[in-house]
PDB file of N, CA and C in Angstrom:
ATOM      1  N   UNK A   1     107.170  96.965  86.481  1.00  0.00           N
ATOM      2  CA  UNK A   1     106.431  97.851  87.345  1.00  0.00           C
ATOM      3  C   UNK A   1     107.157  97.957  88.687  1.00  0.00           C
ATOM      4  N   UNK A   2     107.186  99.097  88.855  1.00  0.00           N
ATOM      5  CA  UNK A   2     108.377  99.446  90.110  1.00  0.00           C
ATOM      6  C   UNK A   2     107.400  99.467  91.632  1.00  0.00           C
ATOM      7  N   UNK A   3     107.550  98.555  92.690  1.00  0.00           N
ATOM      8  CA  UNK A   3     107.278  98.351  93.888  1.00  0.00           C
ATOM      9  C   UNK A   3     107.183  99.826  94.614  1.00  0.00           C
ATOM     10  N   UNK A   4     106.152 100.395  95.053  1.00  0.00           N
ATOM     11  CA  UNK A   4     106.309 101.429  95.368  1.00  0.00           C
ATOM     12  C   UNK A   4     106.104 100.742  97.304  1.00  0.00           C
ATOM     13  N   UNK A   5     106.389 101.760  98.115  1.00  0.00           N
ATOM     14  CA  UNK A   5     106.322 101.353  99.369  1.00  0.00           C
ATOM     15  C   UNK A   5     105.528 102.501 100.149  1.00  0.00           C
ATOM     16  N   UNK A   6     104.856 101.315 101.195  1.00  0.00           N
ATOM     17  CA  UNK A   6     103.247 101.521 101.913  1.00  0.00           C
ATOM     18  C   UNK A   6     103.889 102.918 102.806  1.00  0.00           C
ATOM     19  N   UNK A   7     102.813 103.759 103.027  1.00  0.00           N
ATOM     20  CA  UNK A   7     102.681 104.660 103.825  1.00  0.00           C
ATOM     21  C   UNK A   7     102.960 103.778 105.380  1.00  0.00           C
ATOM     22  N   UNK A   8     103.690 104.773 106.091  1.00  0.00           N
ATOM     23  CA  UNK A   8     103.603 104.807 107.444  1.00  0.00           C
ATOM     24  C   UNK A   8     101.861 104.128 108.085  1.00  0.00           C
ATOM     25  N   UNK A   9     100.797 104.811 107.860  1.00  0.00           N
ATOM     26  CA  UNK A   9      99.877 104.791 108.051  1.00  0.00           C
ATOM     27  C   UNK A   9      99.442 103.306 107.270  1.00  0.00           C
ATOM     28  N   UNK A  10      99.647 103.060 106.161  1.00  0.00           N
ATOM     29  CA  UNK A  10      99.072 101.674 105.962  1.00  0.00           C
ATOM     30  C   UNK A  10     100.195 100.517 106.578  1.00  0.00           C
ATOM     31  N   UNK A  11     101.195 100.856 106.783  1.00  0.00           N
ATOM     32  CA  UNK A  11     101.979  99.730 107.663  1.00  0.00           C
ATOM     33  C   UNK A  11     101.460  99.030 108.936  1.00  0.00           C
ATOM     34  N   UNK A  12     100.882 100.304 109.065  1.00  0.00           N
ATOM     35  CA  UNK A  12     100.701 100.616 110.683  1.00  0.00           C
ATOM     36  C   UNK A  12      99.245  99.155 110.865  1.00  0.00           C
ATOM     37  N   UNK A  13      98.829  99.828 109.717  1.00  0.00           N
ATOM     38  CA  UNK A  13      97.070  99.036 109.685  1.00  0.00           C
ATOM     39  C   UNK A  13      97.466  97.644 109.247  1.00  0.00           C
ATOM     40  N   UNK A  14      98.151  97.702 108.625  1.00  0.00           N
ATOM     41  CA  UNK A  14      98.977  96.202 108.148  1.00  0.00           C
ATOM     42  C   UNK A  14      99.063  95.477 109.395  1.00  0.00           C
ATOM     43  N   UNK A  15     100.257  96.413 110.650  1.00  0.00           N
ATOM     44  CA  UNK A  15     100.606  95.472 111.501  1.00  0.00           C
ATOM     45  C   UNK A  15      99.416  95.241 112.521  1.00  0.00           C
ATOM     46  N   UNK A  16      98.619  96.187 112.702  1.00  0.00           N
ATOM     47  CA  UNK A  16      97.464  95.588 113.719  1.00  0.00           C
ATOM     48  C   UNK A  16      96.783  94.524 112.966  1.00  0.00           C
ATOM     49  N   UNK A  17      96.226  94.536 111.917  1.00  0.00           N
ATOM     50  CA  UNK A  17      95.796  93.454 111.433  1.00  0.00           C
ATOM     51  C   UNK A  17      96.487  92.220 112.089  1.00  0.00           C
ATOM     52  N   UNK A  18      98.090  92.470 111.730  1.00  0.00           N
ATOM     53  CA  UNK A  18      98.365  90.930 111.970  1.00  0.00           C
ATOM     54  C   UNK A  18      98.595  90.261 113.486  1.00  0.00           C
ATOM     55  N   UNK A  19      98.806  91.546 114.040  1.00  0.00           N
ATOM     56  CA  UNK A  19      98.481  91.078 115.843  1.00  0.00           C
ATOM     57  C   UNK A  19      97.397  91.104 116.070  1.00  0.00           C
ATOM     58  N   UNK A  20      95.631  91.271 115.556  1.00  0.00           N
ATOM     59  CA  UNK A  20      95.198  90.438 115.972  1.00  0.00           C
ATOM     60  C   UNK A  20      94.882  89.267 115.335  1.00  0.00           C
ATOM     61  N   UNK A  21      95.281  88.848 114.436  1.00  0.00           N
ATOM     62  CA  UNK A  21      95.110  87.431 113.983  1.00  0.00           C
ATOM     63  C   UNK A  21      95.984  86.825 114.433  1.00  0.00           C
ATOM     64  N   UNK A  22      97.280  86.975 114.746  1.00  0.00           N
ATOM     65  CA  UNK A  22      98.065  86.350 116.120  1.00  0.00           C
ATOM     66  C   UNK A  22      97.225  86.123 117.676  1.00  0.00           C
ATOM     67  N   UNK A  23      96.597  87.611 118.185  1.00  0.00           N
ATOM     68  CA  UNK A  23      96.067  87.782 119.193  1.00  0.00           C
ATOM     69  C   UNK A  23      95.006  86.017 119.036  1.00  0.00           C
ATOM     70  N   UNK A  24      94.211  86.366 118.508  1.00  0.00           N
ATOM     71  CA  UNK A  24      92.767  85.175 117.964  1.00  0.00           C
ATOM     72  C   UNK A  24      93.489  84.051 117.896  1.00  0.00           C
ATOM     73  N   UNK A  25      94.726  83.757 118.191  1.00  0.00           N
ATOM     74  CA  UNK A  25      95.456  82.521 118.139  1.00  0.00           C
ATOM     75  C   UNK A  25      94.646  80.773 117.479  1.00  0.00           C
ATOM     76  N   UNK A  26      93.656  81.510 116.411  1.00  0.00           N
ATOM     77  CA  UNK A  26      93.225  80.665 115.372  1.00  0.00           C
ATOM     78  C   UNK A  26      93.791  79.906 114.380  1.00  0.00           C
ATOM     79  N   UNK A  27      95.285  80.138 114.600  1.00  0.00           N
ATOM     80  CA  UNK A  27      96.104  79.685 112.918  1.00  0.00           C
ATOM     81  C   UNK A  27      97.625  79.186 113.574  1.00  0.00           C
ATOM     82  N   UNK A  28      97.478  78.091 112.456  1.00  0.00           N
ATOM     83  CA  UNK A  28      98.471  77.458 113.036  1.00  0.00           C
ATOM     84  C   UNK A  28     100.160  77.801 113.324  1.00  0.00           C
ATOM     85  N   UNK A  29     101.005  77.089 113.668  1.00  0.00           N
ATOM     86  CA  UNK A  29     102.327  77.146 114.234  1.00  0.00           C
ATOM     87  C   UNK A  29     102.975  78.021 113.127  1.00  0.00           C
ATOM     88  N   UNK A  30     102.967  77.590 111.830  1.00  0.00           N
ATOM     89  CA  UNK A  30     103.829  77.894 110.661  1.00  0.00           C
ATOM     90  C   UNK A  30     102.943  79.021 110.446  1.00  0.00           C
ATOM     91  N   UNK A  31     101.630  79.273 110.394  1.00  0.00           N
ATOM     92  CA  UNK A  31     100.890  80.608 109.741  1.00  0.00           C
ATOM     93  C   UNK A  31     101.539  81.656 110.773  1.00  0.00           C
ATOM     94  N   UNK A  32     101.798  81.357 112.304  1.00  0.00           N
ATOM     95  CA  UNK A  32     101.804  82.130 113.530  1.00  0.00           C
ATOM     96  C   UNK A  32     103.584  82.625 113.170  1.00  0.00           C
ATOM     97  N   UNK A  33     104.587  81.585 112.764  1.00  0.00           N
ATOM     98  CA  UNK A  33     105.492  82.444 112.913  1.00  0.00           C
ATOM     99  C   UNK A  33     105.909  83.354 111.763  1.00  0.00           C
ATOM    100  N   UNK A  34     104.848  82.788 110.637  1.00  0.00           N
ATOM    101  CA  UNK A  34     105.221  83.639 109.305  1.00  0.00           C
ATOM    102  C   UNK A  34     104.896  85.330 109.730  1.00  0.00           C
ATOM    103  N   UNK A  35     103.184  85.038 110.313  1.00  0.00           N
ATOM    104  CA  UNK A  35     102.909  86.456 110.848  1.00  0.00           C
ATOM    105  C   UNK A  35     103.867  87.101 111.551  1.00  0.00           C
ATOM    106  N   UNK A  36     104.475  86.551 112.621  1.00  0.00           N
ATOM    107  CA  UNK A  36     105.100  87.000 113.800  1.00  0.00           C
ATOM    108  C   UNK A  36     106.479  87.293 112.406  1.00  0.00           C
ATOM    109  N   UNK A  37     106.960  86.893 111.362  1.00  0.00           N
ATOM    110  CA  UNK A  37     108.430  87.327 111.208  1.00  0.00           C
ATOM    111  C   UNK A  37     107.631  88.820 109.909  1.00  0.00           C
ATOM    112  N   UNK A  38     106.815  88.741 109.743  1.00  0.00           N
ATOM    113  CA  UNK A  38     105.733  89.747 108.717  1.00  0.00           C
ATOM    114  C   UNK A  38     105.964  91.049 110.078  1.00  0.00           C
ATOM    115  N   UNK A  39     105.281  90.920 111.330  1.00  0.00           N
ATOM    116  CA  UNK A  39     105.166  92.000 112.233  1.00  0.00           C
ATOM    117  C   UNK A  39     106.488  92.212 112.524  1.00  0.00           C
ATOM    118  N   UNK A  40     107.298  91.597 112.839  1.00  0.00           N
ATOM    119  CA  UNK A  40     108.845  92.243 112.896  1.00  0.00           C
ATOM    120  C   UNK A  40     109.449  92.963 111.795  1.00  0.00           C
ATOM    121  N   UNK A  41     109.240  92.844 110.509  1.00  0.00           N
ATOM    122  CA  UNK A  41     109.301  93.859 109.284  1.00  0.00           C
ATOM    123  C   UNK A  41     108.956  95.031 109.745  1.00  0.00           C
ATOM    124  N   UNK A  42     107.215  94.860 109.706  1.00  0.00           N
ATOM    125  CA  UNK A  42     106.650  96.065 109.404  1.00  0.00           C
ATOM    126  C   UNK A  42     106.812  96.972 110.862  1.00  0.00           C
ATOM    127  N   UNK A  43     107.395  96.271 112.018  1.00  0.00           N
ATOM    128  CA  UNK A  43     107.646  97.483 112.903  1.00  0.00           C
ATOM    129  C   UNK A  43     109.022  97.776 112.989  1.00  0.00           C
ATOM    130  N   UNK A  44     109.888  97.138 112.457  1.00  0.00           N
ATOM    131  CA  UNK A  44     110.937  97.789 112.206  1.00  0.00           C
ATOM    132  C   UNK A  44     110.850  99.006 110.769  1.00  0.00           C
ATOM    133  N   UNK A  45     110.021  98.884 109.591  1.00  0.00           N
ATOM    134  CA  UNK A  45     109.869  99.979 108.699  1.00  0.00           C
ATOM    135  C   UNK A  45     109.333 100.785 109.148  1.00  0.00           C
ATOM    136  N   UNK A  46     108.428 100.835 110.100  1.00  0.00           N
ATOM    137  CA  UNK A  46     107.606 101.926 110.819  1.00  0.00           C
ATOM    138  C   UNK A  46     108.669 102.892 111.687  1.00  0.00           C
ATOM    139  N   UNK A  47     109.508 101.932 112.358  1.00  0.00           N
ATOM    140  CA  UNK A  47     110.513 102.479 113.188  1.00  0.00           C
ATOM    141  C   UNK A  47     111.581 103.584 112.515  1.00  0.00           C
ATOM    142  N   UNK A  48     111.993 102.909 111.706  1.00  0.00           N
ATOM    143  CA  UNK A  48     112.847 103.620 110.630  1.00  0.00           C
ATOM    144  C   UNK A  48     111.846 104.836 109.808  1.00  0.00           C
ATOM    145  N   UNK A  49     110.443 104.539 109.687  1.00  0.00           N
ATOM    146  CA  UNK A  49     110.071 106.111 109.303  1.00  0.00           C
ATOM    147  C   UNK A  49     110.055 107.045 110.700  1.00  0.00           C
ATOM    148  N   UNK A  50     109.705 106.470 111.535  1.00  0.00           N
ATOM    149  CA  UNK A  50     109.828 107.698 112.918  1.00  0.00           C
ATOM    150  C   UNK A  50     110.983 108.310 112.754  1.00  0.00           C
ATOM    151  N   UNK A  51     112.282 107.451 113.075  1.00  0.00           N
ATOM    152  CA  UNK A  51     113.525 107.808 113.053  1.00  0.00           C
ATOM    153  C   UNK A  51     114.129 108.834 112.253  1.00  0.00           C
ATOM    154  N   UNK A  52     113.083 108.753 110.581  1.00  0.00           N
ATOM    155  CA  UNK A  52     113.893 109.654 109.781  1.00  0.00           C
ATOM    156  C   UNK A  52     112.687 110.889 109.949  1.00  0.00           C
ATOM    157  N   UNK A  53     111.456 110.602 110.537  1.00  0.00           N
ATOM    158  CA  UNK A  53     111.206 112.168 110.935  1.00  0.00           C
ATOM    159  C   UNK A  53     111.182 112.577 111.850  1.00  0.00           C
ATOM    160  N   UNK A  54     111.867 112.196 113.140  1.00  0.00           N
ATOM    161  CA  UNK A  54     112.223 112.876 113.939  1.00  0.00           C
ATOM    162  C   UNK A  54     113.319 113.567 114.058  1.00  0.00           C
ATOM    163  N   UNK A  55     114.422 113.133 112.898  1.00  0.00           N
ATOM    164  CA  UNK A  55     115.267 113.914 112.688  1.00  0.00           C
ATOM    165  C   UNK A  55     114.867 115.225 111.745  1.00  0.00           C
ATOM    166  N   UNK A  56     114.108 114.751 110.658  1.00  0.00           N
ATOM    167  CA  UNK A  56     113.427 116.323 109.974  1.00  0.00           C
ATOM    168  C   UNK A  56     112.891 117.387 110.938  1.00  0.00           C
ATOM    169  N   UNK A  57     112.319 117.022 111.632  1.00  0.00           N
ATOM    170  CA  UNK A  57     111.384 117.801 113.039  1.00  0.00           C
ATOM    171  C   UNK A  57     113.024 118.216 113.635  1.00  0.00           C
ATOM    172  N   UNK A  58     114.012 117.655 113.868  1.00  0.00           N
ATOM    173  CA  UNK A  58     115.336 118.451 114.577  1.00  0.00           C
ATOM    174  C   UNK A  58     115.927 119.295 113.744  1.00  0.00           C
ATOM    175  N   UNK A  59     115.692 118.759 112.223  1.00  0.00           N
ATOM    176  CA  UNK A  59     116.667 120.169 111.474  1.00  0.00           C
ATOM    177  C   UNK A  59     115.979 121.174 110.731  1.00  0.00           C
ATOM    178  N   UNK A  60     114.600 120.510 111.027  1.00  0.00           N
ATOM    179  CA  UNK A  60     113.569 121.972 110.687  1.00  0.00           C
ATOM    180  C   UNK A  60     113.842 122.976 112.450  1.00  0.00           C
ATOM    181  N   UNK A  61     113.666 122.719 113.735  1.00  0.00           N
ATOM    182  CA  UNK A  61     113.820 123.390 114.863  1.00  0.00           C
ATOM    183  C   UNK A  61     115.131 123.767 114.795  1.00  0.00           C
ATOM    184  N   UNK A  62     116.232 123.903 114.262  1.00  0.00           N
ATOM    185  CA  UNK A  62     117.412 124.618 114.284  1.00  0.00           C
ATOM    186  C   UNK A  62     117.314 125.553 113.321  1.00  0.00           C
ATOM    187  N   UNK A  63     116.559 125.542 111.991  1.00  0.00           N
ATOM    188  CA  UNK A  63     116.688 126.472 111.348  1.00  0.00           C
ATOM    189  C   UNK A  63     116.100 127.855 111.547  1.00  0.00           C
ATOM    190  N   UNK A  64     116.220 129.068 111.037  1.00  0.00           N
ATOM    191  CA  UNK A  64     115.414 130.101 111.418  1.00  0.00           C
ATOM    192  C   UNK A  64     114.088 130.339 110.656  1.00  0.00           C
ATOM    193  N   UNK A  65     114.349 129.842 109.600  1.00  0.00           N
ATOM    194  CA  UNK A  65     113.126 130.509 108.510  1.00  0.00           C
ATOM    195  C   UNK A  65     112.472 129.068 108.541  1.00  0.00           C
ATOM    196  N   UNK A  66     112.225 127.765 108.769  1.00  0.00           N
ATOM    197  CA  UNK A  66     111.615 126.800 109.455  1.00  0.00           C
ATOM    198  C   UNK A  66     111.439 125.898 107.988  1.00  0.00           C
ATOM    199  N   UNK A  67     112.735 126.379 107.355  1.00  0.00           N
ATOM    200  CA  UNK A  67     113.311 125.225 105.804  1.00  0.00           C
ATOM    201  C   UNK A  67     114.477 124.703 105.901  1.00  0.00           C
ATOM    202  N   UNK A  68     114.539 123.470 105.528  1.00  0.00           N
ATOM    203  CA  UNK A  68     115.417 122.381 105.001  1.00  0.00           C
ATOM    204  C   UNK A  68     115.891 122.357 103.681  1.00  0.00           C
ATOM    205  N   UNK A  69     117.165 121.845 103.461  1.00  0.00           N
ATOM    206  CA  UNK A  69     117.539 121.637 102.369  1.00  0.00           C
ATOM    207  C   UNK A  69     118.182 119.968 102.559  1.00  0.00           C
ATOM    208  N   UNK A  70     117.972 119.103 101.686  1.00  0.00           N
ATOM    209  CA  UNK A  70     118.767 117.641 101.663  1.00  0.00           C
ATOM    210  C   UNK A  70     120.160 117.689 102.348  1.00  0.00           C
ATOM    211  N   UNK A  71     121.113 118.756 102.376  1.00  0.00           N
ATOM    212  CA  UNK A  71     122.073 118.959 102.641  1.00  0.00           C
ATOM    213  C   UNK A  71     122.095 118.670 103.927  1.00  0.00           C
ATOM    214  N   UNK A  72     120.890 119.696 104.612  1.00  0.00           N
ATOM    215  CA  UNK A  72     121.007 119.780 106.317  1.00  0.00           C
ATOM    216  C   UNK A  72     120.461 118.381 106.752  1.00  0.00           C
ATOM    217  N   UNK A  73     119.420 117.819 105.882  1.00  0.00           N
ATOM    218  CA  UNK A  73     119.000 115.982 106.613  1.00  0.00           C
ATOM    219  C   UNK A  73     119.583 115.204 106.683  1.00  0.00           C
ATOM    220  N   UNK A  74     121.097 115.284 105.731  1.00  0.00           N
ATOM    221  CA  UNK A  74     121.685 114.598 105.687  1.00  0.00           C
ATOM    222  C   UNK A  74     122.885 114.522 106.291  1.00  0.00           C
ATOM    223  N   UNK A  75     123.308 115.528 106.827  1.00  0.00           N
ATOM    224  CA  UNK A  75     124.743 115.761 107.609  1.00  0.00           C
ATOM    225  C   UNK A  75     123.819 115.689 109.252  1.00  0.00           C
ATOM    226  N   UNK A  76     122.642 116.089 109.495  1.00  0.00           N
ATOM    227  CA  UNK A  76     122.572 116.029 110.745  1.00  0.00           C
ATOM    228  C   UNK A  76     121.933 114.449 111.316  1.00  0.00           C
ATOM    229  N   UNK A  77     121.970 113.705 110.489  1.00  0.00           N
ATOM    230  CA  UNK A  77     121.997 112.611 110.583  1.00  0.00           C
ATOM    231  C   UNK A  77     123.811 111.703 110.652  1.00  0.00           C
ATOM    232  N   UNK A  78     124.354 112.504 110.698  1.00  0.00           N
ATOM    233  CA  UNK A  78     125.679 111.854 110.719  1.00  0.00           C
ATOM    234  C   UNK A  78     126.772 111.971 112.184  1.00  0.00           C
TER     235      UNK A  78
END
């Protein structure tokens, strides 16, 4: 069964979850840095989805008719 990967939006809910159970500083040393290396994941995957649509949002605004092709996401990323 093939791992499919979380929406932007459930990452997101993922990572507040885990800052505040960091925040509530209820759990111990080893639970605290597992969380803390869990929230550095998930805001770096979050980051990397911004990244790749803020470039869609740049090569949809250059085009005229307001379409993309893989071709253009991928060279204007280069």
């Amino acid at each position: 069964m093939a791992k499919t990967e979380k929406t932007f939006e459930e990452q997101i809910a993922e990572l507040e979850k885990t800052v505040a159970r960091l925040e509530d500083g209820d759990v111990s040393l080893d639970e605290s840095l597992s969380l803390f290396e869990s929230g550095i994941k998930l805001t770096k995957s979050c980051q990397k989805m911004l990244d790749n649509a803020e470039k869609r949002v740049k090569v949809l605004m250059k085009t005229d008719d307001g379409e993309m092709s893989e071709e253009d996401f991928i060279n204007d990323g280069e």
